[in-house]
Protein backbone atom coordinates (compact mmCIF):
# COMPACT_ATOMS: atom_id res chain seq x y z
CA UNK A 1 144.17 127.94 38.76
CA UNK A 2 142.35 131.11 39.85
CA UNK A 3 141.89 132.75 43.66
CA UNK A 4 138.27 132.53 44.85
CA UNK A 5 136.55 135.79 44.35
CA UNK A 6 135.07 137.39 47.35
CA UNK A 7 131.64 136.41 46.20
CA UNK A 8 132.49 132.85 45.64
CA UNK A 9 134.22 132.83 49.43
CA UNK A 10 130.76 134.75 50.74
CA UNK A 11 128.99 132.31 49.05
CA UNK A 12 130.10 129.38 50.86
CA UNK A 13 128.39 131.40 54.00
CA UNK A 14 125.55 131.68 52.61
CA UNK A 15 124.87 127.87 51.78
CA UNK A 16 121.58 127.93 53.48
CA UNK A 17 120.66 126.07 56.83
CA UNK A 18 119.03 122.88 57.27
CA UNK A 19 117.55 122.16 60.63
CA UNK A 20 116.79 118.40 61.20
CA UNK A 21 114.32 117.93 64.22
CA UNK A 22 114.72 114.72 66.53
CA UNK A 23 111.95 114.12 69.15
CA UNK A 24 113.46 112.27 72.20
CA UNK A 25 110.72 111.43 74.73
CA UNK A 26 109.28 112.38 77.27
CA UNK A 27 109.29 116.11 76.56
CA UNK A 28 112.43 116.66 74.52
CA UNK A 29 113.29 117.97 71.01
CA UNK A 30 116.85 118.19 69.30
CA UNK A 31 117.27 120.52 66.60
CA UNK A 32 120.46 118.87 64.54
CA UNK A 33 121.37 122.88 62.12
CA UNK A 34 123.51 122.00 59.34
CA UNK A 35 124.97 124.97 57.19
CA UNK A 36 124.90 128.81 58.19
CA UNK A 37 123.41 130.62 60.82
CA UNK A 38 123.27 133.89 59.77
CA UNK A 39 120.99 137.12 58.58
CA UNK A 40 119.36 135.07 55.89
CA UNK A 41 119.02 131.89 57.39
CA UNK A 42 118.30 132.74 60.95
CA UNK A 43 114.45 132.54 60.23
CA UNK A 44 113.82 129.80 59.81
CA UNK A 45 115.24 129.13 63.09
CA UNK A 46 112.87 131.82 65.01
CA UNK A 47 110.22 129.79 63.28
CA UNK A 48 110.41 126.32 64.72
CA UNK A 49 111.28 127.41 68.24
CA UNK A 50 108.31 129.26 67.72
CA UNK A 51 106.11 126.44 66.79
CA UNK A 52 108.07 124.28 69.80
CA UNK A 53 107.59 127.12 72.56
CA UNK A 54 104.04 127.14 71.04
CA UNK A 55 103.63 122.91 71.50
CA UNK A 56 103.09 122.98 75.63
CA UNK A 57 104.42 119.40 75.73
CA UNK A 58 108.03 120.04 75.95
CA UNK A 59 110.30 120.59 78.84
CA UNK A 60 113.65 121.16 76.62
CA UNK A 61 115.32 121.63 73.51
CA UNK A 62 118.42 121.17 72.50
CA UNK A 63 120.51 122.87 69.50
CA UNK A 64 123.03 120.66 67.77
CA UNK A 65 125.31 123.37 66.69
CA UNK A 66 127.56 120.27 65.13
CA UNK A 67 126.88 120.96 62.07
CA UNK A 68 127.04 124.89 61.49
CA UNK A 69 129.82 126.04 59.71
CA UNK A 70 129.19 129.95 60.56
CA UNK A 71 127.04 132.35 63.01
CA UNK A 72 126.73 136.01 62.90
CA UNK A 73 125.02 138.07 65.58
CA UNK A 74 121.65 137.86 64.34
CA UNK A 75 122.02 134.13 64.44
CA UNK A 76 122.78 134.85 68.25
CA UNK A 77 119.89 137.02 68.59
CA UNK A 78 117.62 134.28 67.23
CA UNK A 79 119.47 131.90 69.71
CA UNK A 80 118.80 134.11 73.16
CA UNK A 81 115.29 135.18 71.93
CA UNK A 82 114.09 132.00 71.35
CA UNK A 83 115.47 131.06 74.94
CA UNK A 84 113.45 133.89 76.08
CA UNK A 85 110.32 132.68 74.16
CA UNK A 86 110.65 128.84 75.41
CA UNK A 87 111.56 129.86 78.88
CA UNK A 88 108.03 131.87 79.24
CA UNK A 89 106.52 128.52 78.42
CA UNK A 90 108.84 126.50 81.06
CA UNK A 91 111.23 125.53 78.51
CA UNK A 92 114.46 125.16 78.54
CA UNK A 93 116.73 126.00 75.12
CA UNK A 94 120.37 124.56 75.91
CA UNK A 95 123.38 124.20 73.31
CA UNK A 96 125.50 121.18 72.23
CA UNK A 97 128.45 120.86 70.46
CA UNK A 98 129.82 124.07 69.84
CA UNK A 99 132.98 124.79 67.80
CA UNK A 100 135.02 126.27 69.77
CA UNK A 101 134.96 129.75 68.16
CA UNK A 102 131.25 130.09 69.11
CA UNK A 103 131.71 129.05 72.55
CA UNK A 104 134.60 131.78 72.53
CA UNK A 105 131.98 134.50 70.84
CA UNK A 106 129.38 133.02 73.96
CA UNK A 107 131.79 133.27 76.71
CA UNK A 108 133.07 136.74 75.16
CA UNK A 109 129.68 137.97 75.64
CA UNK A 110 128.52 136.54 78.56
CA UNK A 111 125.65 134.39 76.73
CA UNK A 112 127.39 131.48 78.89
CA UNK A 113 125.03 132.63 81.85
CA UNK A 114 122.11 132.38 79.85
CA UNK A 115 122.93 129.20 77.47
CA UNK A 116 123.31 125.84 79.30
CA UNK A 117 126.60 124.53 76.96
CA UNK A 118 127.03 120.88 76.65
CA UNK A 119 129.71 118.88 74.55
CA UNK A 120 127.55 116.18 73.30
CA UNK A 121 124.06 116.00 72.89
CA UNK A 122 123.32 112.80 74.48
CA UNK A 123 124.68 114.89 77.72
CA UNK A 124 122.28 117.48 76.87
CA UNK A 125 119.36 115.42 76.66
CA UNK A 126 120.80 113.47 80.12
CA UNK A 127 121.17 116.41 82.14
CA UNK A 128 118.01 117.79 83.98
């Protein structure tokens, strides 16, 4: 049996991301991302916050980060500007279920004052 190129081990990054959206009423949306979050993948991300900041029926959203496997720092940057972009409309982006390395990146670099963190989402979704 034969090592894993580096290719083959980039690959795996590189999977793609799916992003499953879950309305929860009144005036919620959870975004379930499965896969990578990462230069390739991030937008499609910046698009449907776009499309929710654009809605003016919501008062948060919630990322499931459960299912992501991998961020890189433009997968941040999608993260804080789309905060920025839902927060102009009265929005509120907050983050659930983190793996513990990205709430170690987030705390790193101070994104914990500008991401509400939650472990689950149903405590996302229950907290004001």
């Amino acid at each position: 049996m034969t090592e894993p190129t580096a290719k083959e081990i980039i690959s795996q990054y590189e999977s793609g991301l799916k992003i499953d959206v879950e309305e929860h009423p009144p005036a919620r949306v959870v975004l379930r991302l499965i896969g990578v979050l990462a230069l390739d993948t991030s937008a499609m991300l910046r698009e449907r916050i776009s499309e929710l900041a654009n809605r003016g029926d919501l008062r948060k959203v919630v990322l499931d980060m459960g299912g992501v496997r991998y961020v890189d720092s433009s997968g941040i940057a999608v993260m804080v500007s789309g905060s920025t972009a839902l927060r102009k409309n009265g929005v509120d982006l907050v983050l659930a279920q983190l793996t513990n390395k990205l709430r170690e990146v987030l705390h790193l670099t101070k994104l914990t004052t500008i991401f509400k963190v939650y472990d689950s989402v149903e405590q996302a979704l229950s907290q004001n």
